[in-house]
Structure formats: C-alpha cells, structure tokens
C-alpha atoms as a PDB file:
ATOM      1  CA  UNK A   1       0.000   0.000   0.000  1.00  0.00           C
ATOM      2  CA  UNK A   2       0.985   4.099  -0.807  1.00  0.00           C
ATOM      3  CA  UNK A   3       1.125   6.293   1.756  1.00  0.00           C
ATOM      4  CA  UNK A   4      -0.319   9.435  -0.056  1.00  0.00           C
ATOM      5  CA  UNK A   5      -2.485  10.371   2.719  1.00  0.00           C
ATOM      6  CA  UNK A   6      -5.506  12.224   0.865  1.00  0.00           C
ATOM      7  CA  UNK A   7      -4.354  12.152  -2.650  1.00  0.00           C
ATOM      8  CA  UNK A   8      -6.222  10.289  -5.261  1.00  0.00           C
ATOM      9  CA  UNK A   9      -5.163   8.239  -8.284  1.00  0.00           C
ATOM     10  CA  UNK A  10      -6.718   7.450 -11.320  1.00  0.00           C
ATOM     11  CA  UNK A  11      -6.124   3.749 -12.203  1.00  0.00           C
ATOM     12  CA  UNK A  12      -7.551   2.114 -16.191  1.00  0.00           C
ATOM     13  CA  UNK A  13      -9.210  -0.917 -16.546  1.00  0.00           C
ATOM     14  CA  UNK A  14      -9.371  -1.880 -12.377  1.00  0.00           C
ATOM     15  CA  UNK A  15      -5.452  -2.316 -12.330  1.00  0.00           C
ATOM     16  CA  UNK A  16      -3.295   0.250 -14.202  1.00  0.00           C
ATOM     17  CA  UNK A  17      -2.268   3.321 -12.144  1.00  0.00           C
ATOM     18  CA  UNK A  18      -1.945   6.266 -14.682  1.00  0.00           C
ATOM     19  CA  UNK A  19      -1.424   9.210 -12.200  1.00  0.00           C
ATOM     20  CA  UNK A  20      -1.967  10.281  -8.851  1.00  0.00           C
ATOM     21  CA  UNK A  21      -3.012  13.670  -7.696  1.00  0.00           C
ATOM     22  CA  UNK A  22      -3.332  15.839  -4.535  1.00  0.00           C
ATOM     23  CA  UNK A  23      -7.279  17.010  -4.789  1.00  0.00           C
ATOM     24  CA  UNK A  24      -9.639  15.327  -6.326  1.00  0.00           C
ATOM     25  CA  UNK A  25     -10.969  17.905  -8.652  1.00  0.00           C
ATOM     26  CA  UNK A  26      -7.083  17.624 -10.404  1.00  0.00           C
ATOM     27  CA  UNK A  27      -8.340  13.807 -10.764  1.00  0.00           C
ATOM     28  CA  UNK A  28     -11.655  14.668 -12.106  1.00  0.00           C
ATOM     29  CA  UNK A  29      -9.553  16.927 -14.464  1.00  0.00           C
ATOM     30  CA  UNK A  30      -7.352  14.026 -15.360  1.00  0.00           C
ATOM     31  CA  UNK A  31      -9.898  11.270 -16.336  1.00  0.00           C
ATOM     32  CA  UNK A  32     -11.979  14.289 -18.522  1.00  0.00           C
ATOM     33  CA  UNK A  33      -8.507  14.647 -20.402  1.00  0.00           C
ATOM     34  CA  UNK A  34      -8.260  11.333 -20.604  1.00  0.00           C
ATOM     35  CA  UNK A  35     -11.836   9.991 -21.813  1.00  0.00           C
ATOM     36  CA  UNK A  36     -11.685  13.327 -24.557  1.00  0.00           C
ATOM     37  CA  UNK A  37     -10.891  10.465 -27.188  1.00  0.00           C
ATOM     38  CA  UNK A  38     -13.853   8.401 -26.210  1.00  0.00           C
ATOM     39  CA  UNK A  39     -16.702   8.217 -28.445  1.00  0.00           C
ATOM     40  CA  UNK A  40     -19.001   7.940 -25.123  1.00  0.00           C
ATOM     41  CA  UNK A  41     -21.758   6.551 -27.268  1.00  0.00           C
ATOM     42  CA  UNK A  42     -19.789   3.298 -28.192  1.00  0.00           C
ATOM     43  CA  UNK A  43     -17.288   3.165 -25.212  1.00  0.00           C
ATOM     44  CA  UNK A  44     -17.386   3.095 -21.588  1.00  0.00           C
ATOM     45  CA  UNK A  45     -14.755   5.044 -20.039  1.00  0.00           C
ATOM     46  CA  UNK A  46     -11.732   2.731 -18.666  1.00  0.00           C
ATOM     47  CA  UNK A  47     -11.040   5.220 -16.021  1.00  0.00           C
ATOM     48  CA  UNK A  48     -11.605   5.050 -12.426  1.00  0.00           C
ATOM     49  CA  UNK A  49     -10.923   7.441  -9.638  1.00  0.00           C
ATOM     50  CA  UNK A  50      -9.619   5.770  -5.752  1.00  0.00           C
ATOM     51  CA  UNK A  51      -8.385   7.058  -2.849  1.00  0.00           C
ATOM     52  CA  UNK A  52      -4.276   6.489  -3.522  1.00  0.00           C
ATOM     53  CA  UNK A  53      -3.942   5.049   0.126  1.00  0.00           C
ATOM     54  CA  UNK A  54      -5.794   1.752  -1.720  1.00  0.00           C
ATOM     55  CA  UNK A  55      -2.806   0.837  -4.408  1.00  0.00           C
ATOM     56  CA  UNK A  56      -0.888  -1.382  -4.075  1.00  0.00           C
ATOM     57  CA  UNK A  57       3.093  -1.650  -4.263  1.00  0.00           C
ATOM     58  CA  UNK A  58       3.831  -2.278  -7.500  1.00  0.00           C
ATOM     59  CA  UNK A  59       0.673   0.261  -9.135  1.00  0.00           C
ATOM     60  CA  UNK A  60       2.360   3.168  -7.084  1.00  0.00           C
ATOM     61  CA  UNK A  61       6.045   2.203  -8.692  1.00  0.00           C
ATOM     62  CA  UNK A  62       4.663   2.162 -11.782  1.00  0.00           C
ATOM     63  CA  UNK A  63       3.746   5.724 -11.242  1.00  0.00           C
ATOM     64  CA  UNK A  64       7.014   6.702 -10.437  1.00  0.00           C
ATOM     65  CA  UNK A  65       8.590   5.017 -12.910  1.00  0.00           C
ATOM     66  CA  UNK A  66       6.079   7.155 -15.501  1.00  0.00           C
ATOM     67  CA  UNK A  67       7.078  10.134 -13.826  1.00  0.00           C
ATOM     68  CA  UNK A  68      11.356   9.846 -13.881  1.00  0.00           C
END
C-alpha cells in the first residue's frame, strides 16, 4: 500500500495506475482529459478514480517510474 495520505489516483481498466493527484478535482480533471478520445456513445470510459492510500506496491512504482 501508498502512503499518499488524501491524494487520489486514477487507475484504467481496475489495475493500471496512470497518475496520482493531490485534490480530487485535479483527478476529475485528469480522467476528462483522458476519456476526450472516447466516443461515449460506443465506449465506456476505462477510467476510475480511488483514494491512492488503496494501491498497491507495485501500481504506485509504476507511477514513479512514468514520472522519472
């Protein structure tokens, strides 16, 4: 598990971390970014918002790894 305290991360398809951010409205921000590809009436989105005290170990490196 991350110890992010309040942060949130925005994880695709259940599993894959794709960034984690302080408030939640920068997450909200993040997945509308993200889904602007979608064509919402063929595709639900992959996206998911969670609290970024939930990932686990190796979603968190692979965060970090994105980010260096």
């Amino acid at each position: 598990m991350m110890n992010e305290g309040d942060g949130y991360a925005v994880i695709k398809n259940g599993e894959t971390a794709m960034m984690i951010c302080n408030e939640l409205t920068d997450a909200i921000k993040c997945v509308q970014s993200l889904e602007s590809g979608l064509d919402r009436n063929t595709q639900h989105s992959p996206f998911t918002i969670v609290k970024a005290d939930t990932l686990t170990r190796a979603q968190a490196e692979m965060v970090l790894m994105q980010k260096g």
